[in-house]
PDB file of N, CA and C in Angstrom:
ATOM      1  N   UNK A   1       0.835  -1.162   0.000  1.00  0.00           N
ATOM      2  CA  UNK A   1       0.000   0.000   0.000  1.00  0.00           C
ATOM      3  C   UNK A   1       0.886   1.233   0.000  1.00  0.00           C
ATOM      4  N   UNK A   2       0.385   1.851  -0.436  1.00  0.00           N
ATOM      5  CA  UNK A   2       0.937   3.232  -0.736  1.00  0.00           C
ATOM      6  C   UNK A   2       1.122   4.791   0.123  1.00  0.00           C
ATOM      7  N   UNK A   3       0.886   4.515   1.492  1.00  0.00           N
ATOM      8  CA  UNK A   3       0.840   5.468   2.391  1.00  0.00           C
ATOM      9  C   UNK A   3      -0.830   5.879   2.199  1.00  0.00           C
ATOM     10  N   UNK A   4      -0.693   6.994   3.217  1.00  0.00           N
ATOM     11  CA  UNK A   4      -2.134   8.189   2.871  1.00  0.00           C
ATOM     12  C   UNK A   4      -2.411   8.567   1.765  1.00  0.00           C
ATOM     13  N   UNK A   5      -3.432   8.275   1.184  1.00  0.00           N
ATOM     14  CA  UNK A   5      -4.362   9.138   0.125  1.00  0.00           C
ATOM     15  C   UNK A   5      -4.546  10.305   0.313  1.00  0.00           C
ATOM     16  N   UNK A   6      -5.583  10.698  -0.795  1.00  0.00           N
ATOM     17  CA  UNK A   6      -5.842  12.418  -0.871  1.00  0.00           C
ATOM     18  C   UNK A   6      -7.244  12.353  -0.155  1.00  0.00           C
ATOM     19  N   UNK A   7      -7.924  10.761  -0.693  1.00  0.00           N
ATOM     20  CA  UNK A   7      -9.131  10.705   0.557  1.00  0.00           C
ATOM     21  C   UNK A   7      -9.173  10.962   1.178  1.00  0.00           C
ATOM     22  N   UNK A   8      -8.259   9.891   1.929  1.00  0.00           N
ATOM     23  CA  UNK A   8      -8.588  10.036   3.853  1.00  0.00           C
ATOM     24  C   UNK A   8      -8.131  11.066   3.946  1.00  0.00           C
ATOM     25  N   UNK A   9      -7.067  11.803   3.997  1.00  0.00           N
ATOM     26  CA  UNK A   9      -7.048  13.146   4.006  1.00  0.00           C
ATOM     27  C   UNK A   9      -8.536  14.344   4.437  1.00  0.00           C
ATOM     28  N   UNK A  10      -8.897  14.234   3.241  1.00  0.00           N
ATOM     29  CA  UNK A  10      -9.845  14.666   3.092  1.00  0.00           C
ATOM     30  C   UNK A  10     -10.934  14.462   3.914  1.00  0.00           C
ATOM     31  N   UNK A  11     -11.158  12.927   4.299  1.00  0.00           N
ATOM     32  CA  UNK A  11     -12.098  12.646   5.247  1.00  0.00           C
ATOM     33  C   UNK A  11     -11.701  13.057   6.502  1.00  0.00           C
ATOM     34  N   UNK A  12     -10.276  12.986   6.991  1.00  0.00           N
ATOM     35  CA  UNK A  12      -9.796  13.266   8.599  1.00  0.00           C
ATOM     36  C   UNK A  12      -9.888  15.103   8.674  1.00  0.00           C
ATOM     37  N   UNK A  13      -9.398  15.709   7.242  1.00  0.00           N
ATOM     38  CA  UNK A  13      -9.942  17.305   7.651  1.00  0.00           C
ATOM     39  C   UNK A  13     -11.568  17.354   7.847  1.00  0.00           C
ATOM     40  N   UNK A  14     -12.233  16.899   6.804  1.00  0.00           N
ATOM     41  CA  UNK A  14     -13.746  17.360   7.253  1.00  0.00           C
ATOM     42  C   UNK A  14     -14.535  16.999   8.442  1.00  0.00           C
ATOM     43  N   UNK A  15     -13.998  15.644   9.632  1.00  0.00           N
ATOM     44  CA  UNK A  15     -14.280  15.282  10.674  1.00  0.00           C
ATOM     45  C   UNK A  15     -13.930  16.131  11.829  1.00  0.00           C
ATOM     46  N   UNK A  16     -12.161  16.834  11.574  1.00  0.00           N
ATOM     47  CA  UNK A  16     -11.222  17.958  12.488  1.00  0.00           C
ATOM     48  C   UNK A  16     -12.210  19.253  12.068  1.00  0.00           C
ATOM     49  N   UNK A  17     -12.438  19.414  11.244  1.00  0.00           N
ATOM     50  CA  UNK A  17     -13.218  20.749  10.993  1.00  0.00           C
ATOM     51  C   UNK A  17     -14.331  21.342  11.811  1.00  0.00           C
ATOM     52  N   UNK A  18     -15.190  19.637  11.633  1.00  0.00           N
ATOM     53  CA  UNK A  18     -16.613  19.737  12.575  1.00  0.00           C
ATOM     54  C   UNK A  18     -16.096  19.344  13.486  1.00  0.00           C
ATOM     55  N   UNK A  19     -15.008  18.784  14.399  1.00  0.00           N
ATOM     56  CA  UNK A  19     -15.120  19.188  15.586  1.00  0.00           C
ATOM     57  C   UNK A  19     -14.899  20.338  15.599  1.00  0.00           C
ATOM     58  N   UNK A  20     -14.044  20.869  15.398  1.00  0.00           N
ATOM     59  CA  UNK A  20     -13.524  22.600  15.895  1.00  0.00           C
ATOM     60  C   UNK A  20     -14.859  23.715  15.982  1.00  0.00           C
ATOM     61  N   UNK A  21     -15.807  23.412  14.507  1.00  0.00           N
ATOM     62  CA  UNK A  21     -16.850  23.966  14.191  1.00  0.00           C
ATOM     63  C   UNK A  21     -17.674  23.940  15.334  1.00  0.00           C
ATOM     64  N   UNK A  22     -18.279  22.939  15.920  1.00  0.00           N
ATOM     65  CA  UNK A  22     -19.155  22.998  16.912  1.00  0.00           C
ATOM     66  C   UNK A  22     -18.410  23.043  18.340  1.00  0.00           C
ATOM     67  N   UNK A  23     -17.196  23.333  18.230  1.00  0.00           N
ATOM     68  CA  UNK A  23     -16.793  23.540  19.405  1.00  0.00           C
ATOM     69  C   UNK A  23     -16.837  25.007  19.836  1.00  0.00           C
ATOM     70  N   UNK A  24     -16.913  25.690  18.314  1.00  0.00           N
ATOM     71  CA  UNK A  24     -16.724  27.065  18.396  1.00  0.00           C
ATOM     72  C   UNK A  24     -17.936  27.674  18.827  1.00  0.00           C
ATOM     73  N   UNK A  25     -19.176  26.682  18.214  1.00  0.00           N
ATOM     74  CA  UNK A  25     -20.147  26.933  18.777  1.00  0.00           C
ATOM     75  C   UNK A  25     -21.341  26.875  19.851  1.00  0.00           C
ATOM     76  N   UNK A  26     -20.014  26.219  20.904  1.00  0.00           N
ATOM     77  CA  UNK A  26     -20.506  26.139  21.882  1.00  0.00           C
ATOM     78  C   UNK A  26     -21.618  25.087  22.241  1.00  0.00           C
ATOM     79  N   UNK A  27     -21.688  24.165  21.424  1.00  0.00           N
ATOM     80  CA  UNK A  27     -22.698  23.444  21.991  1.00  0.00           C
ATOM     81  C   UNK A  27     -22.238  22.654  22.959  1.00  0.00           C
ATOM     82  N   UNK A  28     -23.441  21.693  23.929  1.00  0.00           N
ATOM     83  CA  UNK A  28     -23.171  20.582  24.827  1.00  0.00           C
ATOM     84  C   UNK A  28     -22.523  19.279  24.279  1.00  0.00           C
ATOM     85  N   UNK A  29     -21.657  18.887  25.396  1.00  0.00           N
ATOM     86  CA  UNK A  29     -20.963  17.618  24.872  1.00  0.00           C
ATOM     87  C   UNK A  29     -21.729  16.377  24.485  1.00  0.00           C
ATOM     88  N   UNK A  30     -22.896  16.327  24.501  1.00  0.00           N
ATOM     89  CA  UNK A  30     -23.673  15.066  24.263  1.00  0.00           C
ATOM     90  C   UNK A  30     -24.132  15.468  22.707  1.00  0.00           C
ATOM     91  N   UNK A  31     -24.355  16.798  22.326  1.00  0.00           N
ATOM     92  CA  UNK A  31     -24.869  17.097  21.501  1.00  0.00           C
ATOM     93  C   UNK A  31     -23.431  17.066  20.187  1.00  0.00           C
ATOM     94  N   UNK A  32     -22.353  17.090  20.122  1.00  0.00           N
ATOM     95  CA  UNK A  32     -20.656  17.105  19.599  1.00  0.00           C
ATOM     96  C   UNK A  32     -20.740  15.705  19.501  1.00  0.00           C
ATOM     97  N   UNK A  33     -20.855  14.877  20.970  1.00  0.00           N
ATOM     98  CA  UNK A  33     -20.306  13.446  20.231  1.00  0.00           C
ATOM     99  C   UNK A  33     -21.891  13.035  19.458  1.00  0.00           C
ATOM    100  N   UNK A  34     -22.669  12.840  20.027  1.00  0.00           N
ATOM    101  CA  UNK A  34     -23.602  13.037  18.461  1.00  0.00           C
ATOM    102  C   UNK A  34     -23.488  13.180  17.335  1.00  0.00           C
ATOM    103  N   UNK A  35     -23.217  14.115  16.861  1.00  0.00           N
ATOM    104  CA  UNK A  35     -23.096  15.255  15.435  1.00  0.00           C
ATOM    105  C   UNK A  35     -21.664  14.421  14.917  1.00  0.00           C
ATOM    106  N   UNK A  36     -21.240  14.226  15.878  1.00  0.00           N
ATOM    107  CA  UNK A  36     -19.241  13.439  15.171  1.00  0.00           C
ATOM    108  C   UNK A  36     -19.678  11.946  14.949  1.00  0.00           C
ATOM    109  N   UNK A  37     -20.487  11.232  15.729  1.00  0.00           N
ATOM    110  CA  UNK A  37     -21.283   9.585  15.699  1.00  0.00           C
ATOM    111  C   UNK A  37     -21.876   9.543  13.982  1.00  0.00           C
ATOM    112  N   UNK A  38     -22.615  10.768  13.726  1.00  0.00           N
ATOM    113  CA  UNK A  38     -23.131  10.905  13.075  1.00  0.00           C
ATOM    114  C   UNK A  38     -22.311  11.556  11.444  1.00  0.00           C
ATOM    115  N   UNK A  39     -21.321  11.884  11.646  1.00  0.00           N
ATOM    116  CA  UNK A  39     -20.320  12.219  10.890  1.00  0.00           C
ATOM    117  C   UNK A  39     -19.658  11.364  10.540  1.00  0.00           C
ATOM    118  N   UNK A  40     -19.148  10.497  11.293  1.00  0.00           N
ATOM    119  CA  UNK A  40     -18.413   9.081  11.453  1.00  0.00           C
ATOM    120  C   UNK A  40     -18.961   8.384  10.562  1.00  0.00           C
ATOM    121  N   UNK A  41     -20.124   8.368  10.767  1.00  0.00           N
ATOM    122  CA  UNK A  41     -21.244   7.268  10.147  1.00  0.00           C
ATOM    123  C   UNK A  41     -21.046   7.183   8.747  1.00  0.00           C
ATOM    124  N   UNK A  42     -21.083   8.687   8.259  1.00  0.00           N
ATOM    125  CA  UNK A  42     -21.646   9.470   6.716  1.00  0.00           C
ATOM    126  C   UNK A  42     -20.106   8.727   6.100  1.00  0.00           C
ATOM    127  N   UNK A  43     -19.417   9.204   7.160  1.00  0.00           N
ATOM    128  CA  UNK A  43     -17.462   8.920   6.530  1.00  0.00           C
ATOM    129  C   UNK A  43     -17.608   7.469   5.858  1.00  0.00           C
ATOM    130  N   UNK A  44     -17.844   6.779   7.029  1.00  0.00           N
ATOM    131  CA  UNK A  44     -17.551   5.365   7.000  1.00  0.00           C
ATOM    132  C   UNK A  44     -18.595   4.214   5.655  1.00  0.00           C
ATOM    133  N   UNK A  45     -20.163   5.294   5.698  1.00  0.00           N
ATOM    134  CA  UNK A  45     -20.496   4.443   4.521  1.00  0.00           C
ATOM    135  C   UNK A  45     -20.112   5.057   3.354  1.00  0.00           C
ATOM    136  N   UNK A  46     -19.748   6.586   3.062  1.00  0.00           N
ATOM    137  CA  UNK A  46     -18.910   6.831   1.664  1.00  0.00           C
ATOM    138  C   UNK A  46     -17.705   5.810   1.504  1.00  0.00           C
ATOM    139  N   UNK A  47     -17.186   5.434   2.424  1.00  0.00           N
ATOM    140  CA  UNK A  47     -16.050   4.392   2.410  1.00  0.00           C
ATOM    141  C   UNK A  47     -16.694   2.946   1.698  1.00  0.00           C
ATOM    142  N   UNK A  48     -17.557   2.693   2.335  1.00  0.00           N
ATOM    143  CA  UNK A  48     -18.506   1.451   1.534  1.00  0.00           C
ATOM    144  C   UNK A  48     -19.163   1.733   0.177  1.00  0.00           C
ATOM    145  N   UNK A  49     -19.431   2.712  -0.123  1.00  0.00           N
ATOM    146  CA  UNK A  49     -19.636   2.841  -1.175  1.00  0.00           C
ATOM    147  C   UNK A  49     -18.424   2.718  -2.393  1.00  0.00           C
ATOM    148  N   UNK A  50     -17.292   3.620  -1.562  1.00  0.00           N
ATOM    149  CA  UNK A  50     -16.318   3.370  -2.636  1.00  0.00           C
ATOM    150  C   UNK A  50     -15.419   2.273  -2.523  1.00  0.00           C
ATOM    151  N   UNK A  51     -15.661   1.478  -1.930  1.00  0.00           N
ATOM    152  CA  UNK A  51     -15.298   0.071  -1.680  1.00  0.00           C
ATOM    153  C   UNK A  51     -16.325  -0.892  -2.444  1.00  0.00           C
ATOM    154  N   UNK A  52     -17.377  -0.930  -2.649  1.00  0.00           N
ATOM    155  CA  UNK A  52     -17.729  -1.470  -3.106  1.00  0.00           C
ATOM    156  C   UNK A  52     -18.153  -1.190  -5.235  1.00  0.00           C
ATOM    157  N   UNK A  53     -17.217  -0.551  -5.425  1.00  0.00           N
ATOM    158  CA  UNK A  53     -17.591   0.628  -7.431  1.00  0.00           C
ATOM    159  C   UNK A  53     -16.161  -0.278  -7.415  1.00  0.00           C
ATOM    160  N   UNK A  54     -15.071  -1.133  -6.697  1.00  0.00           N
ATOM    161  CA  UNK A  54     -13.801  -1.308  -6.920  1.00  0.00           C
ATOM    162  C   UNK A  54     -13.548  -2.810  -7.444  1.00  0.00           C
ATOM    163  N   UNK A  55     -12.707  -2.751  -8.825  1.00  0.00           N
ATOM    164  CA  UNK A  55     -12.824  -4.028  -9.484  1.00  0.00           C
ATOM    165  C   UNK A  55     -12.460  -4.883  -8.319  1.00  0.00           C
ATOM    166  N   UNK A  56     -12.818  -6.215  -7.934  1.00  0.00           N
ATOM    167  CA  UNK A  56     -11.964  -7.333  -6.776  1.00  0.00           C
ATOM    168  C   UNK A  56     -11.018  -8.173  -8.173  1.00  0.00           C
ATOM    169  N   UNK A  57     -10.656  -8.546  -6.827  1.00  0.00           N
ATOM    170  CA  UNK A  57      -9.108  -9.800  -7.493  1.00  0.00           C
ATOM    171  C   UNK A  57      -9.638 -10.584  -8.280  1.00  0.00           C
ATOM    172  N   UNK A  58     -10.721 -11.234  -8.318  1.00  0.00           N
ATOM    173  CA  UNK A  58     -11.174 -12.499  -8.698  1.00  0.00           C
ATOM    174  C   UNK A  58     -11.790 -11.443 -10.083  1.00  0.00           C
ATOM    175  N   UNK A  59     -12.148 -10.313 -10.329  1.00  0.00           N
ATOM    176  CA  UNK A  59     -12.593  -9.885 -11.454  1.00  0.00           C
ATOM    177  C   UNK A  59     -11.510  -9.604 -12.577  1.00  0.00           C
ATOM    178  N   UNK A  60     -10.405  -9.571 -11.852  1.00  0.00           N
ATOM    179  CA  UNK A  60      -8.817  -8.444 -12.926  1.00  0.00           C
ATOM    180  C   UNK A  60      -8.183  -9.834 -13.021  1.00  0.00           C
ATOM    181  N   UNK A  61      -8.582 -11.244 -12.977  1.00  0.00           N
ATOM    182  CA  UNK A  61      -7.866 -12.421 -13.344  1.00  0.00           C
ATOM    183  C   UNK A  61      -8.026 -12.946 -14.588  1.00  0.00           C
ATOM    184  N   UNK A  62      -7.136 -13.382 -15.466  1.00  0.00           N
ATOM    185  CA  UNK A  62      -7.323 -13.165 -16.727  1.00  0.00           C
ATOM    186  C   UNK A  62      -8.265 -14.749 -17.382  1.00  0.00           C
ATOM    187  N   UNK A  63      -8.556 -14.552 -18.391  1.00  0.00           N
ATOM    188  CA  UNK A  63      -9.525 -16.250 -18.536  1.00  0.00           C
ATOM    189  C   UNK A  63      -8.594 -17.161 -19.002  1.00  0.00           C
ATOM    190  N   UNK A  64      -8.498 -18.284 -18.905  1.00  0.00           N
ATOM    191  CA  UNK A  64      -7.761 -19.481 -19.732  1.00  0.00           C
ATOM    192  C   UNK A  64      -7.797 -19.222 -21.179  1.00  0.00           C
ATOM    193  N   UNK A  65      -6.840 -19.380 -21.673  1.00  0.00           N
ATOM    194  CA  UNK A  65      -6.795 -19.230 -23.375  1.00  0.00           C
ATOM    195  C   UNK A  65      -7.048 -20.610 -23.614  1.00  0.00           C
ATOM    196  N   UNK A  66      -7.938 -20.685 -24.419  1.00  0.00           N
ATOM    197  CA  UNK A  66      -8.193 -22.420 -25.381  1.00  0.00           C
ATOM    198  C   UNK A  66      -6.943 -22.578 -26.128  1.00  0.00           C
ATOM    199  N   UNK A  67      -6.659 -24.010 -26.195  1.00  0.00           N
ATOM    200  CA  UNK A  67      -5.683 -24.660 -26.671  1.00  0.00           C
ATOM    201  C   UNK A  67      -5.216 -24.005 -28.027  1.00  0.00           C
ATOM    202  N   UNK A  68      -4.518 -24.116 -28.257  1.00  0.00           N
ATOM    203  CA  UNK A  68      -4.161 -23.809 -30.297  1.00  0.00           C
ATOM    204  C   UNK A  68      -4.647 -24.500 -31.080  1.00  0.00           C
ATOM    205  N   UNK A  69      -5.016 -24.229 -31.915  1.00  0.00           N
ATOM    206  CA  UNK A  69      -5.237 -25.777 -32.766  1.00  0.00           C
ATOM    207  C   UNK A  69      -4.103 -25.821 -34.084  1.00  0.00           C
ATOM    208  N   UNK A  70      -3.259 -25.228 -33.720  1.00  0.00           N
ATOM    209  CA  UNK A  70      -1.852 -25.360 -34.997  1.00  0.00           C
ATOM    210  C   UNK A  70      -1.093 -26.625 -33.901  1.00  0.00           C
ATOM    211  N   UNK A  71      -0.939 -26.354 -33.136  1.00  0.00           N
ATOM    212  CA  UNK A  71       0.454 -27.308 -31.977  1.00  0.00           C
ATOM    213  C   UNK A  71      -1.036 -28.259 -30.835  1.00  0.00           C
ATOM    214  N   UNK A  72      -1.735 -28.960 -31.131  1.00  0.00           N
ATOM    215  CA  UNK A  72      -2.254 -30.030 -30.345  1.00  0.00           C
ATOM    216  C   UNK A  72      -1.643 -30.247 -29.099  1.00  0.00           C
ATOM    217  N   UNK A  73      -2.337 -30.822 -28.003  1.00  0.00           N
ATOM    218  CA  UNK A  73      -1.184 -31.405 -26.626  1.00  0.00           C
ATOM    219  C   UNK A  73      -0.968 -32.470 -27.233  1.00  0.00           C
ATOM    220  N   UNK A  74      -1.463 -33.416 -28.165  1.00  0.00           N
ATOM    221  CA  UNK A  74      -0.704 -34.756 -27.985  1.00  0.00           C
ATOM    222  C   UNK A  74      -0.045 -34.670 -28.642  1.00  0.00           C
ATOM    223  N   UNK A  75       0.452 -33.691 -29.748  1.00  0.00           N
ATOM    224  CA  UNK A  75       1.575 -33.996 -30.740  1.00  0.00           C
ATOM    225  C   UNK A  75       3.071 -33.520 -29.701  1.00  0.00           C
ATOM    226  N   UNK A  76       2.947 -32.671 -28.381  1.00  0.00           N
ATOM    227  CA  UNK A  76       3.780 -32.020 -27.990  1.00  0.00           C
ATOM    228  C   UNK A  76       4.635 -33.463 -27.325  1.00  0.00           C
ATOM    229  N   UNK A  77       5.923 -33.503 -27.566  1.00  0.00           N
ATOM    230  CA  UNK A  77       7.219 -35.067 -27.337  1.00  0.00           C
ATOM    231  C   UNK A  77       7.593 -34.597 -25.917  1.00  0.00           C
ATOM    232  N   UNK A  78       7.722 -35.406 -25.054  1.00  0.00           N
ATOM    233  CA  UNK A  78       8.124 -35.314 -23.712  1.00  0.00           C
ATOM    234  C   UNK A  78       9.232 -34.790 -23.985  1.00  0.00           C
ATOM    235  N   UNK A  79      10.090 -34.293 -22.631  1.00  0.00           N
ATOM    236  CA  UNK A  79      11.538 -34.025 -22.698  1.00  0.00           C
ATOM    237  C   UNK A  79      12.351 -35.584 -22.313  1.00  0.00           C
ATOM    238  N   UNK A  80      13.446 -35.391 -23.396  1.00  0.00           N
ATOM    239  CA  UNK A  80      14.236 -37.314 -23.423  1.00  0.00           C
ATOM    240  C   UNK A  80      14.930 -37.135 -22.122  1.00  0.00           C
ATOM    241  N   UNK A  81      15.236 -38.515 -21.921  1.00  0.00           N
ATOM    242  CA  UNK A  81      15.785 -38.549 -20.164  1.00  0.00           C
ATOM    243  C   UNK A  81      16.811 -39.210 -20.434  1.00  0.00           C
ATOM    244  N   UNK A  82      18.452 -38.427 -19.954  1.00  0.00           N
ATOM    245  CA  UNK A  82      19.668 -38.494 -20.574  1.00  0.00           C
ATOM    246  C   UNK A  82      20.616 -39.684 -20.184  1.00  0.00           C
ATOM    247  N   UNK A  83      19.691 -40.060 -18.549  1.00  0.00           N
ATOM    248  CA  UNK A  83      20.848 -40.844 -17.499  1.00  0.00           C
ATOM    249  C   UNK A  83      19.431 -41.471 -16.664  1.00  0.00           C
ATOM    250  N   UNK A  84      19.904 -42.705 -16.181  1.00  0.00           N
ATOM    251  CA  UNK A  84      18.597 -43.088 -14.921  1.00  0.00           C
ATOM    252  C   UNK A  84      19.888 -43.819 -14.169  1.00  0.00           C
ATOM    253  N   UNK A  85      19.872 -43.288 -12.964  1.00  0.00           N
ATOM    254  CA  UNK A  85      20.982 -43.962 -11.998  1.00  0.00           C
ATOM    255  C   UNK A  85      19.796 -44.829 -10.925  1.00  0.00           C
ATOM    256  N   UNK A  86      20.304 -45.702 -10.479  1.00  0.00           N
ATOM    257  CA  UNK A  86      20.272 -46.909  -9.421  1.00  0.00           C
ATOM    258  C   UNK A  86      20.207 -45.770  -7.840  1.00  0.00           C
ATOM    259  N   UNK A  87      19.256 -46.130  -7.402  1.00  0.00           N
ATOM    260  CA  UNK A  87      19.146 -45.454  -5.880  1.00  0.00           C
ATOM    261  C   UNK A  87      20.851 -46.502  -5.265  1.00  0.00           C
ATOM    262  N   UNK A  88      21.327 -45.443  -4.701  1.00  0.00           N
ATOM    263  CA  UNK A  88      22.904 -45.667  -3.621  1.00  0.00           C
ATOM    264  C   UNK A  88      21.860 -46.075  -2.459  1.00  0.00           C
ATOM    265  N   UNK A  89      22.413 -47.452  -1.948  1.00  0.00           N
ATOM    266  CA  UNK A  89      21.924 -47.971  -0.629  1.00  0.00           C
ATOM    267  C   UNK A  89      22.454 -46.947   0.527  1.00  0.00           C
ATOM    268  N   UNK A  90      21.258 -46.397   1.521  1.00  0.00           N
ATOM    269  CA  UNK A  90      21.785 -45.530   2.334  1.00  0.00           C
ATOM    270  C   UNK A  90      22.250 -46.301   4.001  1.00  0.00           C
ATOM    271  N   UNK A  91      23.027 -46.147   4.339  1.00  0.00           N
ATOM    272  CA  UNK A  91      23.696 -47.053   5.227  1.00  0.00           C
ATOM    273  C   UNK A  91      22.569 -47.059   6.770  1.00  0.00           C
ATOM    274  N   UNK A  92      21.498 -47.908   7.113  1.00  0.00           N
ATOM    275  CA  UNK A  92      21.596 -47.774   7.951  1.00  0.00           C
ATOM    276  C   UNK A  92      22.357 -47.082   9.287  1.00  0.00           C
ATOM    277  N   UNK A  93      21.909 -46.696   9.836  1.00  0.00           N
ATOM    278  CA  UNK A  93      22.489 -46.161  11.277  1.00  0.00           C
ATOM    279  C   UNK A  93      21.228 -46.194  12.685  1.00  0.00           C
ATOM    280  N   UNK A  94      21.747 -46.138  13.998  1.00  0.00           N
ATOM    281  CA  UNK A  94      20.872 -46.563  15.155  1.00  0.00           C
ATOM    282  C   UNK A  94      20.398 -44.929  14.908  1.00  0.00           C
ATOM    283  N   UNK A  95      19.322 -45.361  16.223  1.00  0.00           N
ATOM    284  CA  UNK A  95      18.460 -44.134  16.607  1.00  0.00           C
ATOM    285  C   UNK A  95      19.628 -42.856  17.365  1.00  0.00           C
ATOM    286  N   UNK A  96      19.919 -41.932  17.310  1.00  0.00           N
ATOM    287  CA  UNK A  96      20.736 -40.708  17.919  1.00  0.00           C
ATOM    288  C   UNK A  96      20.356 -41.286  19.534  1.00  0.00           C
ATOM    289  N   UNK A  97      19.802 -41.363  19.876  1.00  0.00           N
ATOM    290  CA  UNK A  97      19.985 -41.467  21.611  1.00  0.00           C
ATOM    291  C   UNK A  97      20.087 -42.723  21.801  1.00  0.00           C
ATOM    292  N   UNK A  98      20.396 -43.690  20.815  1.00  0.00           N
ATOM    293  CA  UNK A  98      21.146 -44.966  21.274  1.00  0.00           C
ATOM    294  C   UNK A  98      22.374 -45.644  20.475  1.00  0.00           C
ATOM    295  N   UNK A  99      22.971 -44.140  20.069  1.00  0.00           N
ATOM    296  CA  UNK A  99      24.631 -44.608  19.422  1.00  0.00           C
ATOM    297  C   UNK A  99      25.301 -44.316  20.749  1.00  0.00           C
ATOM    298  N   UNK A 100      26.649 -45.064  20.112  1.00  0.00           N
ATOM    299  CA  UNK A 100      27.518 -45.162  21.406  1.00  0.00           C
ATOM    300  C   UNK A 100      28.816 -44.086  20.727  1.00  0.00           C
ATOM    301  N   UNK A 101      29.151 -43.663  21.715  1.00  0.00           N
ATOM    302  CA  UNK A 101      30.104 -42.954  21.346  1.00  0.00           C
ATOM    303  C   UNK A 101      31.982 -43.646  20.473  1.00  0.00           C
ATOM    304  N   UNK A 102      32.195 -42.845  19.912  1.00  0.00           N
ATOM    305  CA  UNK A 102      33.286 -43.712  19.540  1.00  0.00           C
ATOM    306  C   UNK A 102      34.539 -43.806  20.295  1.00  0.00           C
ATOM    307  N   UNK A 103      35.187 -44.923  20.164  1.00  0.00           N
ATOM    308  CA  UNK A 103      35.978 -45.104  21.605  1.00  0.00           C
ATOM    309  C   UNK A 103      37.611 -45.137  20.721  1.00  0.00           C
TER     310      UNK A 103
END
């Protein structure tokens, strides 16, 4: 993500504003957190709104291209296999908390 937008910006001045605004005007504190509840509100569903106009992941994924029909899958030749070695027998050994030390 890209830091702060010009949005939120925008949304955190017009919330600082109306507080200051009704502070200037003196109203009661029940009546401020109100008016800001209610500000909050307006913020938060413009946020849903523009959350929801926004292409999702599953829409910007591109579709399967259909096969060719110049190059078929079955005409396509495996890759040749140059060497096949024999599995190396791996040496047994005891469990770690019941080797003996070497003497």
């Amino acid at each position: 993500m890209g830091g702060v937008g010009p949005r939120f910006l925008l949304e955190a001045l017009f919330l600082i504003a109306l507080a200051i605004g009704l502070g200037i005007a003196e109203l009661s504190a029940g009546v401020i957190v109100g008016v800001m509840a209610l500000a909050w509100l307006l913020v938060c569903l413009f946020e849903l709104t523009v959350w929801a106009d926004r292409p999702r992941a599953a829409d910007a994924r591109p579709t399967p291209e259909e096969p060719d029909e110049a190059t078929p899958a079955e005409t396509v030749e495996p890759a040749a296999v140059t060497e096949i070695r024999e599995a190396e027998p791996v040496a047994r050994r005891g469990r770690f908390w019941r080797r003996r030390a070497a003497s």
